[in-house]
PDB file of N, CA and C in Angstrom:
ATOM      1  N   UNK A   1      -9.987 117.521 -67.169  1.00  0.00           N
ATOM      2  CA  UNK A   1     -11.172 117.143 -67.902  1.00  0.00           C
ATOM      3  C   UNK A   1     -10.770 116.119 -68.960  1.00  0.00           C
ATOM      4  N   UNK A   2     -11.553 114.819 -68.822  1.00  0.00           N
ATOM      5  CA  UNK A   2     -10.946 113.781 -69.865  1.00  0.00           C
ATOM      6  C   UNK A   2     -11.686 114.307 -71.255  1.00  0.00           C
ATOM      7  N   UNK A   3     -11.260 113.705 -72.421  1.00  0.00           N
ATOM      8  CA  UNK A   3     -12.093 113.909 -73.797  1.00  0.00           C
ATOM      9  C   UNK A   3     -13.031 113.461 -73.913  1.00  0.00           C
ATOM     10  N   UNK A   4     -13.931 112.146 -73.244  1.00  0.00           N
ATOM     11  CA  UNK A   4     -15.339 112.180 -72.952  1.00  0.00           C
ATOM     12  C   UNK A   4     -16.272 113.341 -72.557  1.00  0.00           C
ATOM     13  N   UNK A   5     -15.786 113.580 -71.022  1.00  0.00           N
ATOM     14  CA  UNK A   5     -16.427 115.222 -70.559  1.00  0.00           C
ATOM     15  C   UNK A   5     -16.326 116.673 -71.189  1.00  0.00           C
ATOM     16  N   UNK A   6     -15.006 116.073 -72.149  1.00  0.00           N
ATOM     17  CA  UNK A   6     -14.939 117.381 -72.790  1.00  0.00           C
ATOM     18  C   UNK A   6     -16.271 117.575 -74.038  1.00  0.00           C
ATOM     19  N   UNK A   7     -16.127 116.296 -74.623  1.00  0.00           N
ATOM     20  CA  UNK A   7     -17.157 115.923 -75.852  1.00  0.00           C
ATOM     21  C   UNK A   7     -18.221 116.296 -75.122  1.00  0.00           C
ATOM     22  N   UNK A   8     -19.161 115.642 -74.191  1.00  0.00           N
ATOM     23  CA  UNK A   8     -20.448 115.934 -74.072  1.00  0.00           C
ATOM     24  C   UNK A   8     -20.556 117.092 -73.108  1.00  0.00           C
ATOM     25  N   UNK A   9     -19.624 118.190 -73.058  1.00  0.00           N
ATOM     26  CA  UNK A   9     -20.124 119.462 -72.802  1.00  0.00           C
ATOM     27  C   UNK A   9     -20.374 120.413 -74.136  1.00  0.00           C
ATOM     28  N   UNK A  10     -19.651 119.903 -75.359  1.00  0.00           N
ATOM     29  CA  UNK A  10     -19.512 120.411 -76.483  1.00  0.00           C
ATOM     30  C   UNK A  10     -20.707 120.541 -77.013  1.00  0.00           C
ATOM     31  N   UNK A  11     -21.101 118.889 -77.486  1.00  0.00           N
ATOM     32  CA  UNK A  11     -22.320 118.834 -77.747  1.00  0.00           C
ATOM     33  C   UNK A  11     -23.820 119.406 -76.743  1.00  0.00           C
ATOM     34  N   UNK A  12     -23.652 119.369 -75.180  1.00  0.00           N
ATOM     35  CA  UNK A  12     -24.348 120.269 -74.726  1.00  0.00           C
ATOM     36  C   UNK A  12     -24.867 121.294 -75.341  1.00  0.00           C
ATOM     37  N   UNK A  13     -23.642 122.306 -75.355  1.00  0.00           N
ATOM     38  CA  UNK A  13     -23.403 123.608 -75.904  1.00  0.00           C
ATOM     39  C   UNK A  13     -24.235 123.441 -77.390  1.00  0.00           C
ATOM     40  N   UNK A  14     -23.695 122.797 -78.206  1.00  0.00           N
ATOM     41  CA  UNK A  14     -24.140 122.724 -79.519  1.00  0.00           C
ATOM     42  C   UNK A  14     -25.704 122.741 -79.263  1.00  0.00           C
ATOM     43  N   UNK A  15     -26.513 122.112 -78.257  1.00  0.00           N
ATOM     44  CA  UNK A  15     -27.575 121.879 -78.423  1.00  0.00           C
ATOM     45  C   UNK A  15     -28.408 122.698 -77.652  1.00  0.00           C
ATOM     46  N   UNK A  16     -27.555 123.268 -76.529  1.00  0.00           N
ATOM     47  CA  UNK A  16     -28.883 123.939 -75.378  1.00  0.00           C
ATOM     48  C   UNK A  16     -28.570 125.623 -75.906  1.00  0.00           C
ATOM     49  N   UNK A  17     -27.219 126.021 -76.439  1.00  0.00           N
ATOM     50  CA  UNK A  17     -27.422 127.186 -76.459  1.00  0.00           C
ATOM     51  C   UNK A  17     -27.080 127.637 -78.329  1.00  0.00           C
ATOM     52  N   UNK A  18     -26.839 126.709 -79.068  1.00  0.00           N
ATOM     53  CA  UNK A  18     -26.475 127.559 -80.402  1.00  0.00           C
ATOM     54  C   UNK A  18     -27.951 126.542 -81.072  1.00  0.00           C
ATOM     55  N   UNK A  19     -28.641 126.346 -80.903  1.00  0.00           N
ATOM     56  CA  UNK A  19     -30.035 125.708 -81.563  1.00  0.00           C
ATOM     57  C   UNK A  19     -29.229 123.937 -82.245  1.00  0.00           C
ATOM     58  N   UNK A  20     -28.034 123.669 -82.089  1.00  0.00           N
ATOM     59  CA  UNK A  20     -27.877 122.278 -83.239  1.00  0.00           C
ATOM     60  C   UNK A  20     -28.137 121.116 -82.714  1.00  0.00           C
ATOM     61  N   UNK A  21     -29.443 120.997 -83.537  1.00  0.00           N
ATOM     62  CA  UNK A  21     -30.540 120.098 -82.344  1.00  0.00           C
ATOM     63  C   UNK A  21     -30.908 118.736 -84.310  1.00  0.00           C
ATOM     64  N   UNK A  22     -29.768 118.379 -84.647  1.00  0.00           N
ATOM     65  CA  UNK A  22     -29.644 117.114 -85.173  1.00  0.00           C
ATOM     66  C   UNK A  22     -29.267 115.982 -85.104  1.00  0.00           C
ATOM     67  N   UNK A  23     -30.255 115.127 -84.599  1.00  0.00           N
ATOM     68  CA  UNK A  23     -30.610 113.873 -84.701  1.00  0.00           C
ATOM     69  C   UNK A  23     -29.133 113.213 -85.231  1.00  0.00           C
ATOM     70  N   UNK A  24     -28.901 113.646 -86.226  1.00  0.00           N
ATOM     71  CA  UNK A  24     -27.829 112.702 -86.803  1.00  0.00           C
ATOM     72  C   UNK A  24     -26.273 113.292 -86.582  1.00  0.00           C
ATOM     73  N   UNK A  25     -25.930 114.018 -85.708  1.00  0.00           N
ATOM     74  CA  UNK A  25     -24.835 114.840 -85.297  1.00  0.00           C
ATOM     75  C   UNK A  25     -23.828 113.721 -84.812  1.00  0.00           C
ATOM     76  N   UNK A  26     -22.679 113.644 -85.133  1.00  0.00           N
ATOM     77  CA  UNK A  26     -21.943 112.457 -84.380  1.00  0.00           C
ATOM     78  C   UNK A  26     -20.611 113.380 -83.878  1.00  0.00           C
ATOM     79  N   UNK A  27     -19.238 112.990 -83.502  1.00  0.00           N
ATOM     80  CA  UNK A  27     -18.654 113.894 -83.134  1.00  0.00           C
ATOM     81  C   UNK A  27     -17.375 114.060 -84.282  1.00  0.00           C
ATOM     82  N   UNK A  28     -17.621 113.665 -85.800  1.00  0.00           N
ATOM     83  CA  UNK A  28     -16.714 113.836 -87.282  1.00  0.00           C
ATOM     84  C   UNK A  28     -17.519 114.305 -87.689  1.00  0.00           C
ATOM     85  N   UNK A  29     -18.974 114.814 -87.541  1.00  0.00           N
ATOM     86  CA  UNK A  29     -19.846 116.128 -88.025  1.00  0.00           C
ATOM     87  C   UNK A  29     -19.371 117.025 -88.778  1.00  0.00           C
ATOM     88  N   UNK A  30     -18.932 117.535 -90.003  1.00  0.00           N
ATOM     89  CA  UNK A  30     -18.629 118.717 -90.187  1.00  0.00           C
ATOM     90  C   UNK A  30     -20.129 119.927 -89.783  1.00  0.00           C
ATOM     91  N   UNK A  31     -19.687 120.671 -89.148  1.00  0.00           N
ATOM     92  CA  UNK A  31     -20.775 121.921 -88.457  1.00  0.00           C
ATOM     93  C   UNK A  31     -20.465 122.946 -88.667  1.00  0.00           C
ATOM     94  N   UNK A  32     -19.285 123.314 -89.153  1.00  0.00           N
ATOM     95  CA  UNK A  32     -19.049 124.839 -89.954  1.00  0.00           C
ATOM     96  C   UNK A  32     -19.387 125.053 -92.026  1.00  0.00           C
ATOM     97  N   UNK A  33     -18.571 123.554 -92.142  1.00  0.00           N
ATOM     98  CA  UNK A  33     -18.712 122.979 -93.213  1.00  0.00           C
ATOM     99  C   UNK A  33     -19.971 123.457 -93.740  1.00  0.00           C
ATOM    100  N   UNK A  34     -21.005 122.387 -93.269  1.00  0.00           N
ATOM    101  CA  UNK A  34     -21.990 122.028 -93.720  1.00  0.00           C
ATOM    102  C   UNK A  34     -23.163 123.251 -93.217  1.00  0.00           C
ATOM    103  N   UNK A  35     -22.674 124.253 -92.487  1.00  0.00           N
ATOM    104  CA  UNK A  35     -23.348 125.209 -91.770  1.00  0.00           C
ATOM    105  C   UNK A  35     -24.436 125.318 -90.710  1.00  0.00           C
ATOM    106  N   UNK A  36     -24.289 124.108 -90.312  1.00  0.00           N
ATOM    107  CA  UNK A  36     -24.975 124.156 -88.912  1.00  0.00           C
ATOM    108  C   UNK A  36     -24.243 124.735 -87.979  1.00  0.00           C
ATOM    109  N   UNK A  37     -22.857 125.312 -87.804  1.00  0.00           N
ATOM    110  CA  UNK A  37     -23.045 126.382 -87.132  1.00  0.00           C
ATOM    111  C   UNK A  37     -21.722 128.149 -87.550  1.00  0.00           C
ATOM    112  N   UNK A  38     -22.048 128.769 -87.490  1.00  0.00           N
ATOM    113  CA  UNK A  38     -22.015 129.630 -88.427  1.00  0.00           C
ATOM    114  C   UNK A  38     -21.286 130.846 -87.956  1.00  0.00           C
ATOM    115  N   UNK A  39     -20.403 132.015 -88.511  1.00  0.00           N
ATOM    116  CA  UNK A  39     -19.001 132.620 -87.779  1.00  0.00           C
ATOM    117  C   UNK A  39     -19.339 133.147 -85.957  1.00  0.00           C
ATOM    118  N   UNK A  40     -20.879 133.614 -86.137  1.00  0.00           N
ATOM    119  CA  UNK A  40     -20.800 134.367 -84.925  1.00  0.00           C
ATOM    120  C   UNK A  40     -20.847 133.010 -83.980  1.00  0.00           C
ATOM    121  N   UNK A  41     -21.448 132.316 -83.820  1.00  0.00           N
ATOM    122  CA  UNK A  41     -21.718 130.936 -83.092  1.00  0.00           C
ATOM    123  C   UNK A  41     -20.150 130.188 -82.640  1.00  0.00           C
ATOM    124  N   UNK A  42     -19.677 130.263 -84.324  1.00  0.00           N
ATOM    125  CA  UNK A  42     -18.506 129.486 -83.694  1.00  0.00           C
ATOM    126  C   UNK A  42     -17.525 130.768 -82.732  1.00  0.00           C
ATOM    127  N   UNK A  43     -17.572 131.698 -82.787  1.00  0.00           N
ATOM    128  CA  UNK A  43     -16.694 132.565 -81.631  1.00  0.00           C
ATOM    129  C   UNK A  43     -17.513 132.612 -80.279  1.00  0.00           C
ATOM    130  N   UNK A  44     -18.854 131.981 -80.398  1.00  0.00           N
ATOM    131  CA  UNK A  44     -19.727 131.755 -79.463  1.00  0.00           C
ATOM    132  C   UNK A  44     -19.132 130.588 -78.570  1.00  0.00           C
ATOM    133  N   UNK A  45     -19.127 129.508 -79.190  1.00  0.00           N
ATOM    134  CA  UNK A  45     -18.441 128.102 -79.030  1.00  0.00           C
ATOM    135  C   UNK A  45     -16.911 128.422 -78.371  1.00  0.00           C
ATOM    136  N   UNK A  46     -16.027 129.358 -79.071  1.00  0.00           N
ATOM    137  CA  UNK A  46     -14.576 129.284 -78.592  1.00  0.00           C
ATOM    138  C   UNK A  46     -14.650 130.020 -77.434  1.00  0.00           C
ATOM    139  N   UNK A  47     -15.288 131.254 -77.051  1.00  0.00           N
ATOM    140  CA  UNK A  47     -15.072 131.951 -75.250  1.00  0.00           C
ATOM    141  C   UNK A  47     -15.851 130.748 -74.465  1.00  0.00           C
ATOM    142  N   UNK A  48     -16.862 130.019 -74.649  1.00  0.00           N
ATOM    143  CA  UNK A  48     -17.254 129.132 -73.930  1.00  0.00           C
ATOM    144  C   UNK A  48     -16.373 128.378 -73.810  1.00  0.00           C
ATOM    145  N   UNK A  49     -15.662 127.259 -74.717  1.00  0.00           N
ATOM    146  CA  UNK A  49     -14.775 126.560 -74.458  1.00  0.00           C
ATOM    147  C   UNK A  49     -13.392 127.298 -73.679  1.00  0.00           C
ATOM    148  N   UNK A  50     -12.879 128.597 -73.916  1.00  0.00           N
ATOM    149  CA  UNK A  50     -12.135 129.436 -72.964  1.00  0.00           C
ATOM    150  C   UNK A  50     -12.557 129.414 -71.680  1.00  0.00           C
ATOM    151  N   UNK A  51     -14.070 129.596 -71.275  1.00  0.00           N
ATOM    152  CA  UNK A  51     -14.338 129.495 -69.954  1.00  0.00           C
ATOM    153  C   UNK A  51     -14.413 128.488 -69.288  1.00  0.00           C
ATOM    154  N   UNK A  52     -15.043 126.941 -70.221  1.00  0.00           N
ATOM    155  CA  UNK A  52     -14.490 126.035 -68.964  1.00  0.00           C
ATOM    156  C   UNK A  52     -13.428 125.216 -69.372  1.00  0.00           C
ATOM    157  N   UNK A  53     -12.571 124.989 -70.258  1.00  0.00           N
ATOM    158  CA  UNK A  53     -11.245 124.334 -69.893  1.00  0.00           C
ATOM    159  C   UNK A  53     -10.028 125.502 -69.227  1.00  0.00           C
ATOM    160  N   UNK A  54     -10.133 126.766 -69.240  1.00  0.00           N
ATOM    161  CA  UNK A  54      -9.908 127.460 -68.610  1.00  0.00           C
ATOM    162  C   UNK A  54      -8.053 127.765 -69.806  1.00  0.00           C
ATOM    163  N   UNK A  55      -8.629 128.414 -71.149  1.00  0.00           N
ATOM    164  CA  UNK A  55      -7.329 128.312 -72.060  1.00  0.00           C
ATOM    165  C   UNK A  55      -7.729 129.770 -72.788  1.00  0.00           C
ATOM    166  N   UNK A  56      -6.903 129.821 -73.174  1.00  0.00           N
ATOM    167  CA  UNK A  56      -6.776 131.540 -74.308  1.00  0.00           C
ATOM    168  C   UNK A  56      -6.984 130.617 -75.787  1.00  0.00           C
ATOM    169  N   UNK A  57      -7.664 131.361 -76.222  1.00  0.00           N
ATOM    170  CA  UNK A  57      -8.029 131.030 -78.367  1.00  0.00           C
ATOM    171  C   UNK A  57      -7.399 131.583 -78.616  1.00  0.00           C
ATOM    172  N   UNK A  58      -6.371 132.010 -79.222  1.00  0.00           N
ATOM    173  CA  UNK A  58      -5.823 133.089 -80.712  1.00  0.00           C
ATOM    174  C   UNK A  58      -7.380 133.201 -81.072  1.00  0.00           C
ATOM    175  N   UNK A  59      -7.625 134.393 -81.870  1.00  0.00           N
ATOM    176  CA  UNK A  59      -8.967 134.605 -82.904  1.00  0.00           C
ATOM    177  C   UNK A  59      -8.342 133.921 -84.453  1.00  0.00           C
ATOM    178  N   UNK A  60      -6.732 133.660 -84.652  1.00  0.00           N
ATOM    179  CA  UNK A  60      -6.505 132.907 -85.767  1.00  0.00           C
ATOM    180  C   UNK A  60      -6.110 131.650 -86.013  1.00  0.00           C
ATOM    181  N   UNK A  61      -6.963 130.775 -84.992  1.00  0.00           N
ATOM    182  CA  UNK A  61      -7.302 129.758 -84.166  1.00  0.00           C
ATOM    183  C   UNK A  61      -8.816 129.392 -84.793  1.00  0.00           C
ATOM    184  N   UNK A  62      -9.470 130.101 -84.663  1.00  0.00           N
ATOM    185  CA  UNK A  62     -11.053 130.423 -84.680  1.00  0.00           C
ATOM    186  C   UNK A  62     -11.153 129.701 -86.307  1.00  0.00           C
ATOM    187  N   UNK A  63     -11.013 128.360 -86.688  1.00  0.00           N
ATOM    188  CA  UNK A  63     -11.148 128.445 -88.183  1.00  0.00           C
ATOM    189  C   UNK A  63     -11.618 126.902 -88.063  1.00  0.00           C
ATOM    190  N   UNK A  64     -12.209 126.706 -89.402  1.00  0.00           N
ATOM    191  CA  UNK A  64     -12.414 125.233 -89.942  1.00  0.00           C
ATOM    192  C   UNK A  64     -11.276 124.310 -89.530  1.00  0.00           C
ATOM    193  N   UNK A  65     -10.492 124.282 -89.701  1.00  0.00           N
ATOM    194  CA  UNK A  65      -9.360 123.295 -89.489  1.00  0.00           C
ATOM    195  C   UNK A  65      -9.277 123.550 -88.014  1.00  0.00           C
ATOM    196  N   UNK A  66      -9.662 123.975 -87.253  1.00  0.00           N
ATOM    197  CA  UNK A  66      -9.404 123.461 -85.681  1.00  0.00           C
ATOM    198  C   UNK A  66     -11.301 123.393 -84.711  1.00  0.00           C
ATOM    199  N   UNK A  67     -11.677 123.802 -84.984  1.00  0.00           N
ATOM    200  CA  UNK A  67     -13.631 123.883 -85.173  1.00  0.00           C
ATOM    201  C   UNK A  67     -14.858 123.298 -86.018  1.00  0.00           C
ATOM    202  N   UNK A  68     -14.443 122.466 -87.171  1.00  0.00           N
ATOM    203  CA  UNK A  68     -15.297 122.036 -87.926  1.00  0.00           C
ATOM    204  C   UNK A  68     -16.202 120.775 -87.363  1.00  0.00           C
ATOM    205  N   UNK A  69     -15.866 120.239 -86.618  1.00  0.00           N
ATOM    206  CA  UNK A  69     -16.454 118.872 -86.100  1.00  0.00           C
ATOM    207  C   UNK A  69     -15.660 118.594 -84.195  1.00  0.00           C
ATOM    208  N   UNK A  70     -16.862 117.925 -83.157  1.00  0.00           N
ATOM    209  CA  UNK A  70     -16.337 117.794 -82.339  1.00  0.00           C
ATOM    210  C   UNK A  70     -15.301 117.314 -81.743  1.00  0.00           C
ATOM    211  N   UNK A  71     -15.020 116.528 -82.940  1.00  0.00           N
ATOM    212  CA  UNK A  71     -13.505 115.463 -82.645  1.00  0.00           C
ATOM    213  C   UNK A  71     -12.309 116.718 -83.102  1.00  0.00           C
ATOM    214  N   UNK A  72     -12.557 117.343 -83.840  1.00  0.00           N
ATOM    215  CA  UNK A  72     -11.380 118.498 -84.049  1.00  0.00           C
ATOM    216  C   UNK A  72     -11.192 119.324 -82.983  1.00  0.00           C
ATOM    217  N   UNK A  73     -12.381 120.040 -82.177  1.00  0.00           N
ATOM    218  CA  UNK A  73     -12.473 120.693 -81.104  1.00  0.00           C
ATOM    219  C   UNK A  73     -12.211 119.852 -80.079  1.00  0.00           C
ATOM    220  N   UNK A  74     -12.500 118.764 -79.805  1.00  0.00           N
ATOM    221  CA  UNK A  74     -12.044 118.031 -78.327  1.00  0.00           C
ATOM    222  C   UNK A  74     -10.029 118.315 -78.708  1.00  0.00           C
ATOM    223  N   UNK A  75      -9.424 117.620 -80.047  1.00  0.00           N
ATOM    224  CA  UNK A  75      -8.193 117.552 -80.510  1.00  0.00           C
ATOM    225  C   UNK A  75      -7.300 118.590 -80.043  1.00  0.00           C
ATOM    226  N   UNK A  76      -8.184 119.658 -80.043  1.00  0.00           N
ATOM    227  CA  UNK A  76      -7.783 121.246 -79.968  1.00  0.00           C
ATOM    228  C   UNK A  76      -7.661 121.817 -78.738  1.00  0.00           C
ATOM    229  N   UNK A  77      -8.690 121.620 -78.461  1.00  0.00           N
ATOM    230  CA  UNK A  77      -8.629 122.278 -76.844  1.00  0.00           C
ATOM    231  C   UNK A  77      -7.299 120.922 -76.001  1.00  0.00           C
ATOM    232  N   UNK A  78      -7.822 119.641 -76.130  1.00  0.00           N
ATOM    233  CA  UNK A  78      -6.767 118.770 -75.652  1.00  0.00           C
ATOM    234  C   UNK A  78      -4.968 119.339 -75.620  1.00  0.00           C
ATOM    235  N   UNK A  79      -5.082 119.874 -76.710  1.00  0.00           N
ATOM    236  CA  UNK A  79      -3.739 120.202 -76.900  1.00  0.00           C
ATOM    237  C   UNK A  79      -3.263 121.616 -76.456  1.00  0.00           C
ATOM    238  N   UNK A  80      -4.207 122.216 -76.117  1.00  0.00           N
ATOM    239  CA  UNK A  80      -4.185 123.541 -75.458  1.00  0.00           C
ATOM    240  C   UNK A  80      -3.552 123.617 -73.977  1.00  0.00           C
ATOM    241  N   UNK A  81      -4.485 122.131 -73.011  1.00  0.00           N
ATOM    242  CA  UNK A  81      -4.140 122.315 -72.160  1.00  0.00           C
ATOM    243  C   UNK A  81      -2.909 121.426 -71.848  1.00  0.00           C
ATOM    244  N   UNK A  82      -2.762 120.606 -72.280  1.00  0.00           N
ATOM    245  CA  UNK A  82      -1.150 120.319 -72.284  1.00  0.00           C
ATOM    246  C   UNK A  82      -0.116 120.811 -72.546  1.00  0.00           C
ATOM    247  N   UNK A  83      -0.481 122.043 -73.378  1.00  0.00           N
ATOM    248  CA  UNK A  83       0.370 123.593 -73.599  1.00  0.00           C
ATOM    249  C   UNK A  83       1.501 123.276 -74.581  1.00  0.00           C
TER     250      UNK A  83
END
């Protein structure tokens, strides 16, 4: 999966199933930050991203500094699967 496909499944997600339906969302968004999306959501966000790049989260993984914006999460998972 390149980091394009990875990005616009993210934002998918962000939009069809956790409600983050802003107009002005880019992918340096802070979304935990700024609380558009919020603890249960983001462990919502990480088994999804577990299910399709097909990787294990640590739960001390699960934080602002690797989840706050899509460019951190594409960064993250990227580096997951290169192991």
């Amino acid at each position: 999966m390149n980091p394009e496909e990875l990005e616009a499944l993210i934002f998918a997600y962000l939009r069809d199933k956790l409600g983050v339906d802003d107009p002005e969302l880019t992918r340096d968004s802070e979304l935990v930050s700024s609380g558009l999306v919020d603890s249960g959501n983001l462990v919502r966000l990480a088994t999804h991203l577990e299910r399709i790049a097909d990787i294990t989260i640590p739960d001390r993984d699960i934080d602002v500094d690797h989840f706050d914006s899509v460019a951190t999460i594409v960064d993250y998972v990227r580096g997951k699967l290169r192991g």
